[in-house]
Protein backbone atom coordinates (compact mmCIF):
# COMPACT_ATOMS: atom_id res chain seq x y z
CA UNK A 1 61.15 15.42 26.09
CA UNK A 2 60.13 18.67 24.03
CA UNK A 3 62.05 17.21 21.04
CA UNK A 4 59.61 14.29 21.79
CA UNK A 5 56.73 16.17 21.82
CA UNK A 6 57.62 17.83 18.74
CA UNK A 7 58.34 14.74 16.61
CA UNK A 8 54.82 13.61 17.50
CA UNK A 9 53.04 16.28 16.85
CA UNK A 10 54.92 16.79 13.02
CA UNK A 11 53.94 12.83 12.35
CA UNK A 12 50.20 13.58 13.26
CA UNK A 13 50.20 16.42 11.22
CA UNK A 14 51.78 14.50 7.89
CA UNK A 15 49.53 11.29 8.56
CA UNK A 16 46.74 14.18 8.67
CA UNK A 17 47.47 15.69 5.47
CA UNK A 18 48.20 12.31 3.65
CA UNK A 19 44.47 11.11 4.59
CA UNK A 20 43.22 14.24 3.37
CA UNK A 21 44.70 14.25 0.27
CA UNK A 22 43.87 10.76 -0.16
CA UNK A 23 39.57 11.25 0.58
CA UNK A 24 40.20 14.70 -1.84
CA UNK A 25 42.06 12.49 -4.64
CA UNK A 26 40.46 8.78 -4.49
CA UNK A 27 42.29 7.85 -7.63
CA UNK A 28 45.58 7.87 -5.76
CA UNK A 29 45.05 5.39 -3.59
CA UNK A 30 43.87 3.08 -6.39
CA UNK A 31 46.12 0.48 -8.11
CA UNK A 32 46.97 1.47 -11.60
CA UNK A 33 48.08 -0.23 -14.85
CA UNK A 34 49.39 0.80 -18.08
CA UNK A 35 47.72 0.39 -21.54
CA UNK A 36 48.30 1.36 -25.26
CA UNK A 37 46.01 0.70 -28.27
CA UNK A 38 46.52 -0.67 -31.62
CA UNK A 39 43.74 -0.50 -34.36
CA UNK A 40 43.60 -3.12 -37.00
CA UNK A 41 41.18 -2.99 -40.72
CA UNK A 42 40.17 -6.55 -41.22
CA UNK A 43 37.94 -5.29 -44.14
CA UNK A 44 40.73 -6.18 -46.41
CA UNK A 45 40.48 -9.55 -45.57
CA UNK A 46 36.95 -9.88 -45.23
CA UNK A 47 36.18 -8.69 -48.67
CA UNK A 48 38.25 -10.17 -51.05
CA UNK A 49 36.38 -9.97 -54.14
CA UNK A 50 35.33 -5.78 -53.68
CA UNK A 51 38.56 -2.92 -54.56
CA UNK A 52 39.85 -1.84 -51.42
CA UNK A 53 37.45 0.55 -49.38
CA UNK A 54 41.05 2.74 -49.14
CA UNK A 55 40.18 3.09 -45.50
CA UNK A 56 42.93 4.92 -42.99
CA UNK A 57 43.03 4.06 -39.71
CA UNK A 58 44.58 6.96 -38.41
CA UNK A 59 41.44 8.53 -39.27
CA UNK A 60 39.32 6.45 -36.87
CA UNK A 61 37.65 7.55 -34.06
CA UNK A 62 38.39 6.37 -30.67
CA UNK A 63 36.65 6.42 -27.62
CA UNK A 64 37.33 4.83 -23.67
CA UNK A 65 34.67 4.51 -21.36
CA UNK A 66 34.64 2.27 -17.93
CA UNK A 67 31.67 1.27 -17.32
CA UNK A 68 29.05 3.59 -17.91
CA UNK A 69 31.44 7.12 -17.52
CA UNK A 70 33.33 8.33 -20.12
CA UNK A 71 37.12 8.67 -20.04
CA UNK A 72 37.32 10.25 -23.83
CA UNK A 73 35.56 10.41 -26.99
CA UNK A 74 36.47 10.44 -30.85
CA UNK A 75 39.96 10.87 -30.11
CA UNK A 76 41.78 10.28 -33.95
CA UNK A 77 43.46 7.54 -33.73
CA UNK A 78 46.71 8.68 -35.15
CA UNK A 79 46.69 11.46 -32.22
CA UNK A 80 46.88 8.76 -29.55
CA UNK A 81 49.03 5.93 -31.47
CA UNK A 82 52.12 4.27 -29.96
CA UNK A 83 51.19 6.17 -26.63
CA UNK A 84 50.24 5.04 -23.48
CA UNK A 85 47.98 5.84 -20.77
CA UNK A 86 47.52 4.92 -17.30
CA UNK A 87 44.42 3.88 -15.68
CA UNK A 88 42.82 2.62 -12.48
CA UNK A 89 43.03 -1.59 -12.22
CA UNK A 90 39.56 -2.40 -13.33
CA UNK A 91 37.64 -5.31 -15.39
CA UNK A 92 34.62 -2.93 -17.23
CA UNK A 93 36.72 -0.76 -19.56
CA UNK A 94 35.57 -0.80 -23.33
CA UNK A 95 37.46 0.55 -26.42
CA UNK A 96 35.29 1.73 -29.11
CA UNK A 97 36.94 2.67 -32.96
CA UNK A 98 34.72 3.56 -35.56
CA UNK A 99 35.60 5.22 -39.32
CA UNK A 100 32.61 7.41 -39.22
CA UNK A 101 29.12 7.33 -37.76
CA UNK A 102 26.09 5.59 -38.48
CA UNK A 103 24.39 8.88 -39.74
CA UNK A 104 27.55 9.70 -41.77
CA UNK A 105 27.71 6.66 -43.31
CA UNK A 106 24.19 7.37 -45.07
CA UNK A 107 24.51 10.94 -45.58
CA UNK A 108 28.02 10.97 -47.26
CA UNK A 109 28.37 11.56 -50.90
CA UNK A 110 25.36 13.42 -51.37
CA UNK A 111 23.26 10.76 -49.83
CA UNK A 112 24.83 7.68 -51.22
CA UNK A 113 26.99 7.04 -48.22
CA UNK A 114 29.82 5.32 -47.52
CA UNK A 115 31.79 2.42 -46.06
CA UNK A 116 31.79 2.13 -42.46
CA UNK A 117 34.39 0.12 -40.25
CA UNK A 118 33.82 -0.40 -36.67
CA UNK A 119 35.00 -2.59 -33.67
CA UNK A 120 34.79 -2.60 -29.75
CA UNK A 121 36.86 -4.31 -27.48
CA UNK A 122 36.23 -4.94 -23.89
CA UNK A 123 39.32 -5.68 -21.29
CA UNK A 124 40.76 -5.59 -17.61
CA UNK A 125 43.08 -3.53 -16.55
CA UNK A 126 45.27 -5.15 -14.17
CA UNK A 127 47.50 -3.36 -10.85
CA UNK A 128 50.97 -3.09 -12.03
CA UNK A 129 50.94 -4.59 -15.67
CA UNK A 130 51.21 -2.84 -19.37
CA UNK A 131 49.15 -4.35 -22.10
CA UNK A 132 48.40 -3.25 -25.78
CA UNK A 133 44.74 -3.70 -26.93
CA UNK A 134 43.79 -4.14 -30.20
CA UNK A 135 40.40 -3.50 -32.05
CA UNK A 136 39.74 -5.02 -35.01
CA UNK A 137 37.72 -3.09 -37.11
CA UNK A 138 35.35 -4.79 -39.70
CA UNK A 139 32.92 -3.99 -42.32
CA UNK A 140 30.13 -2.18 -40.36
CA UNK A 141 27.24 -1.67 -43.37
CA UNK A 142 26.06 -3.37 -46.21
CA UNK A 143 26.56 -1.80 -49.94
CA UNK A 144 24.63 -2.28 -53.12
CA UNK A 145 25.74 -1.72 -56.93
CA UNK A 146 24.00 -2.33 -60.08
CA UNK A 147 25.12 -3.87 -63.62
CA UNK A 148 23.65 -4.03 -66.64
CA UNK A 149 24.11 -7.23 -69.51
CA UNK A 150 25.47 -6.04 -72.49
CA UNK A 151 22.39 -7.37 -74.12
CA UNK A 152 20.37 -4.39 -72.47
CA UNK A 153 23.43 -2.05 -72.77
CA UNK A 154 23.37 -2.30 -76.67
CA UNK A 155 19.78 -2.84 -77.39
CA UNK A 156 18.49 0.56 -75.34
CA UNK A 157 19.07 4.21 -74.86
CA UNK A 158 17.33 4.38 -71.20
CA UNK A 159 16.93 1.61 -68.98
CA UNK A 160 17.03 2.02 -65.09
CA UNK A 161 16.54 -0.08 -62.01
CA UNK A 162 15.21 2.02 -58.21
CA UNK A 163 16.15 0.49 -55.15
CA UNK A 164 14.79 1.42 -52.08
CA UNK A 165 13.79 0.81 -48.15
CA UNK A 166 10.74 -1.39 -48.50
CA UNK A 167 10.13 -0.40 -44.81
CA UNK A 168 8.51 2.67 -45.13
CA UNK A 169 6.29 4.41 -47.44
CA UNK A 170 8.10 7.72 -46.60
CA UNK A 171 8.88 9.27 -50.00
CA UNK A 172 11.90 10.58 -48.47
CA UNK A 173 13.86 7.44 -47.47
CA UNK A 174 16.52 5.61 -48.54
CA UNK A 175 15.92 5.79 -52.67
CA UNK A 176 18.03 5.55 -55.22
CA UNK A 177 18.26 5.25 -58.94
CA UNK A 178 21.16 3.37 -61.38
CA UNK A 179 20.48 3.96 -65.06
CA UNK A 180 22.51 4.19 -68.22
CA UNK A 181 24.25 7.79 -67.02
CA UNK A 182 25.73 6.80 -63.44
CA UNK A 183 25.72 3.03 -62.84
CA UNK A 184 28.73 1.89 -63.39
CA UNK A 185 30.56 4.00 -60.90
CA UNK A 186 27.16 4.54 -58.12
CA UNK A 187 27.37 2.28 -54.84
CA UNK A 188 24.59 2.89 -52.33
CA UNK A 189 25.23 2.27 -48.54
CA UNK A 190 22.55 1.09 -46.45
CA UNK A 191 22.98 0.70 -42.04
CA UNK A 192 21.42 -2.56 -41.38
CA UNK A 193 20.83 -4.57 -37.76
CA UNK A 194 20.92 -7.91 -37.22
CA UNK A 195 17.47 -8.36 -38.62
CA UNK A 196 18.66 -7.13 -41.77
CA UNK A 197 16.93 -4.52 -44.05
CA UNK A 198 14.37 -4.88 -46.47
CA UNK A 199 14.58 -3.47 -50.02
CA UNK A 200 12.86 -3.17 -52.90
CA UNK A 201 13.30 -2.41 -56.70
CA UNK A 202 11.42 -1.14 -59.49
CA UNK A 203 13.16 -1.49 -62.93
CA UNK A 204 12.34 0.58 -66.29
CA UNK A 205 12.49 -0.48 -69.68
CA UNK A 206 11.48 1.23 -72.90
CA UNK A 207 9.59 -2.41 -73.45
CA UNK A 208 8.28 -2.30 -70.44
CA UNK A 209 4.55 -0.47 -70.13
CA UNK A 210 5.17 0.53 -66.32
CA UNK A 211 7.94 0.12 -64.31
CA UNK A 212 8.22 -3.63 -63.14
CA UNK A 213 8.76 -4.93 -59.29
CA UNK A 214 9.41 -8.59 -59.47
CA UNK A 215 5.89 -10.01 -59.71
CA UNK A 216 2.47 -9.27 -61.28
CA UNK A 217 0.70 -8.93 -58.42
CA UNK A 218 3.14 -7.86 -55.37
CA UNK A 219 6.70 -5.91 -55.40
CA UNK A 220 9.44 -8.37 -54.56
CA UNK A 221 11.38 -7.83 -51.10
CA UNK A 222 14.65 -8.79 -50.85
CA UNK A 223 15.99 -8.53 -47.70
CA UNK A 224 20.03 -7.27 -47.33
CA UNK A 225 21.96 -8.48 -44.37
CA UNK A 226 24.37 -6.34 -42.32
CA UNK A 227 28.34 -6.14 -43.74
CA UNK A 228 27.73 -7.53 -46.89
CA UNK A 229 27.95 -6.48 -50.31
CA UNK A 230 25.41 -7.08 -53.09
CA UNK A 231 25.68 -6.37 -56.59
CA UNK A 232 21.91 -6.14 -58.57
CA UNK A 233 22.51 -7.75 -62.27
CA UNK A 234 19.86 -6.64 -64.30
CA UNK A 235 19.98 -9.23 -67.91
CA UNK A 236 17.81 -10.36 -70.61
CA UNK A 237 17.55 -14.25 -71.67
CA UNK A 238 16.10 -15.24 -74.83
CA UNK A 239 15.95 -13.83 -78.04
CA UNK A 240 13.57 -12.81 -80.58
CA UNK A 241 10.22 -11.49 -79.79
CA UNK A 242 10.04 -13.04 -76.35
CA UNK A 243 12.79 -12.06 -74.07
CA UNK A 244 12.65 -12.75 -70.36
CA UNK A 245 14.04 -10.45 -67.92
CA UNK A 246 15.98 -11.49 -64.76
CA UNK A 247 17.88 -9.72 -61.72
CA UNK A 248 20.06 -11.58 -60.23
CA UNK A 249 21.46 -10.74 -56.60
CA UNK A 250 25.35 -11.23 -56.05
CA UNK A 251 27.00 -11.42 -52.54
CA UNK A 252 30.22 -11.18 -51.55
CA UNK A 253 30.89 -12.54 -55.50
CA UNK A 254 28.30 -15.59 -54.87
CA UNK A 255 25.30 -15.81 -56.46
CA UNK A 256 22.72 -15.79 -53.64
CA UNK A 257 19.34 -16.15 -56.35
CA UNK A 258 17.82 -15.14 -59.55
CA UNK A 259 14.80 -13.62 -59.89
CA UNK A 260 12.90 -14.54 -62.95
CA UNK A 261 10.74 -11.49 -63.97
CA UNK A 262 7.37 -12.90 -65.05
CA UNK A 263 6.76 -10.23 -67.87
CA UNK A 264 8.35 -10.48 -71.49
CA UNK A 265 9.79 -7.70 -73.44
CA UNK A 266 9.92 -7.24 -76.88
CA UNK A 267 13.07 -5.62 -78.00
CA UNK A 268 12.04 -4.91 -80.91
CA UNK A 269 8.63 -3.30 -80.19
């Protein structure tokens, strides 16, 4: 009967423990699965006619969250690859990879910027299963370079074009110059939303009396949208005395328009 008694008393006192560990721990009594990540650059094949942005994954920045907590931030990818953690069984987890942030990709390079890749990938973790989840990362900003025709190349000594945010009238923003010293290695990033991002342009001549904007009586806007990239092709048509001027804006490779400036140089003036 004591033996009994004593078996009893040891169960109470185990089932006691287990239920406090249990309300002290709540993940352990929560179904866990298994997951491992796998980051992928689709800017390669999104931008076929642009040299390789060179970008390494390993680099990337990953972060976890479920729901709205936190489980960790800007982890480097090649830290965490091929390895595998476990989690509690739950359908609001989000995977977040991004090559650099939205302020470093504008601040880089002494203000130029730089390419940015992002992606974001929302999944379930399921009781009892493994799964890999991979974020694609794509193009996350829009870039903008600047040629020159030969014609303007050959003919003057200084020539220049200014891009910048038509947005604001802050002096400081987004502004920046290609002329006949840096253009033909100079890409400017810009972070644009869905809206897109309005820009623009003021370009000098030694024929031209002030520096032009598109239009007589207005600056032009062009508006940029987000992950693209647009090359700025400042030419000449005509010859003689009365030359025309036109920029013409280049996406992706595909002319998008051509903007006929409506004053006429004279080369030769």
């Amino acid at each position: 009967m004591n033996k009994q008694i004593l078996y009893i008393l040891s169960l109470m006192g185990l089932l006691s423990f287990a239920a406090c560990s249990n309300e002290e721990n709540p993940l352990l009594s929560e179904e866990t699965g298994e997951i491992r990540f796998s980051v992928v650059d689709t800017t390669e094949v999104e931008i076929t006619t642009k040299a390789s942005l060179n970008f390494d994954v390993n680099e990337f920045k990953v972060s976890l969250s479920r729901g709205d907590e936190p489980i960790f931030t800007n982890k480097r990818y090649g830290d965490i690859e091929g390895s595998s953690i476990t989690c509690s069984a739950s359908p609001d987890y989000v995977l977040t990879v991004e090559s650099c942030t939205e302020a470093e990709a504008e601040s880089a390079n002494q203000g130029w910027g730089q390419a940015r890749a992002t992606g974001k990938e929302e999944f379930t973790v399921a009781a009892n299963e493994s799964k890999t989840v991979t974020v694609n990362c794509g193009l996350a900003n829009s870039s903008v370079s600047v040629d020159f025709s030969d014609y303007i190349t050959s003919m003057f000594s200084e020539y220049s074009i200014k891009i910048y945010d038509a947005t604001t009238d802050d002096p400081t923003s987004r502004t920046f110059t290609f002329n006949e010293t840096n253009y033909q290695f100079k890409t400017a990033y810009f972070n644009v939303g869905e809206s897109g991002r309005k820009l623009a342009f003021e370009i000098k001549l030694p024929s031209f009396d002030n520096p032009y904007t598109g239009s007589d009586t207005e600056k032009t806007i062009i508006t940029i949208e987000p992950s693209k990239n647009y090359k700025f092709s400042v030419k000449v048509e005509g010859e003689g005395t009365s030359t025309n001027v036109t920029l013409g804006i280049t996406v992706d490779g595909t002319l998008l328009d051509e903007i006929s400036l409506t004053e006429k140089i004279n080369p030769y003036s």
